[in-house]
N, C-alpha and C. Protein backbone atom coordinates (compact mmCIF):
# COMPACT_ATOMS: atom_id res chain seq x y z
N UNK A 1 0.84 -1.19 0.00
CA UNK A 1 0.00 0.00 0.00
C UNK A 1 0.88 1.25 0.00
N UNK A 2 0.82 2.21 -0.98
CA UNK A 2 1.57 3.30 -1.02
C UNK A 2 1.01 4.34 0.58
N UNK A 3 2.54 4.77 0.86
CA UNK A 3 2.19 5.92 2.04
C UNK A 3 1.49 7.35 1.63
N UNK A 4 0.75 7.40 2.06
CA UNK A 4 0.39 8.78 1.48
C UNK A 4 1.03 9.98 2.46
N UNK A 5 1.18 11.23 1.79
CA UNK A 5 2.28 12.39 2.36
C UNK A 5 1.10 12.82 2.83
N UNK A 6 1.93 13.39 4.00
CA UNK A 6 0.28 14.53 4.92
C UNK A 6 0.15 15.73 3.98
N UNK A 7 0.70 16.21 3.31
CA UNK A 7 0.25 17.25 2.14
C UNK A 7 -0.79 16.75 1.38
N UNK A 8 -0.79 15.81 0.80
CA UNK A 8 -1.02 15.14 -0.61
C UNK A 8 -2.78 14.91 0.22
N UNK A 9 -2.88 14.21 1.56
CA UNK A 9 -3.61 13.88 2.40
C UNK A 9 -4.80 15.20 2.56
N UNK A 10 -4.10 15.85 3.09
CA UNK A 10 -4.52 17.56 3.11
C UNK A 10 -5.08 17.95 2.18
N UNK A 11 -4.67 18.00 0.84
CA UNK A 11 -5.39 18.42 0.09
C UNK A 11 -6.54 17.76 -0.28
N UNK A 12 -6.59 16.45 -0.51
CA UNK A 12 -8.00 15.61 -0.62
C UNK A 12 -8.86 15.82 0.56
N UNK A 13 -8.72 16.34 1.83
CA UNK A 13 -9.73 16.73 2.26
C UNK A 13 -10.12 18.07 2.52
N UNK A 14 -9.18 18.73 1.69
CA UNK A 14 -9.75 20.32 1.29
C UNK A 14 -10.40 20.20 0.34
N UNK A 15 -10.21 19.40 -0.87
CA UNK A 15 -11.14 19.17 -2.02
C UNK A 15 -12.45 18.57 -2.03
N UNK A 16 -12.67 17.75 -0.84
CA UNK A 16 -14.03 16.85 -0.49
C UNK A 16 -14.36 18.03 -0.15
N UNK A 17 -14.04 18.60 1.35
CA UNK A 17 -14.77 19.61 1.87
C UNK A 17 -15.52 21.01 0.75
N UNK A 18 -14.45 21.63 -0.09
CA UNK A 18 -14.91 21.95 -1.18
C UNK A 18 -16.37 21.53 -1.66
N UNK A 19 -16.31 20.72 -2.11
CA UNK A 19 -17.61 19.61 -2.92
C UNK A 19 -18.70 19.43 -2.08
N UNK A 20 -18.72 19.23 -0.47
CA UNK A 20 -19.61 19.26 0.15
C UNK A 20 -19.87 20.44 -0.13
N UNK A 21 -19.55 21.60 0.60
CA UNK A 21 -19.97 23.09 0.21
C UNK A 21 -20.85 23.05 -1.06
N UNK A 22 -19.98 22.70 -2.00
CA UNK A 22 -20.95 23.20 -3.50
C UNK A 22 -22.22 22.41 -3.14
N UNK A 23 -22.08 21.44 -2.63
CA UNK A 23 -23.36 20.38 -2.67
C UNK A 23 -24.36 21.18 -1.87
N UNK A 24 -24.03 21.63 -0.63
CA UNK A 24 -25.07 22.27 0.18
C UNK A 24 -25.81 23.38 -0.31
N UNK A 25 -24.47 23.92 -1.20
CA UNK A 25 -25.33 25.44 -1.94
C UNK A 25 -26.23 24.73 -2.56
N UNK A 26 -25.74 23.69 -3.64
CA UNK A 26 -26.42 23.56 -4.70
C UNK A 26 -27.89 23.19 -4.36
N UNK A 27 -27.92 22.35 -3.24
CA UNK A 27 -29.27 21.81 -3.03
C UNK A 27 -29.57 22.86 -1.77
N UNK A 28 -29.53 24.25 -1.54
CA UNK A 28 -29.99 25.21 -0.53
C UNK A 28 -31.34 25.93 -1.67
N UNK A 29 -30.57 26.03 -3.40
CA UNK A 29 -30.87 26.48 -4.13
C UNK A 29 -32.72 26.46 -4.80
């Protein structure tokens, strides 16, 4: 199993979090 870097880590859950957001707008809409 490859190690994943705590950067690399970090950013995939800045990008989910991202996507939730849009999701909440989208369906606030």
């Amino acid at each position: 199993m490859k190690k994943i870097q705590p950067k690399e880590l970090k950013n995939r859950i800045d990008s989910k979090d991202k996507f939730v957001l849009l999701d909440v707008r989208e369906s606030r809409e």
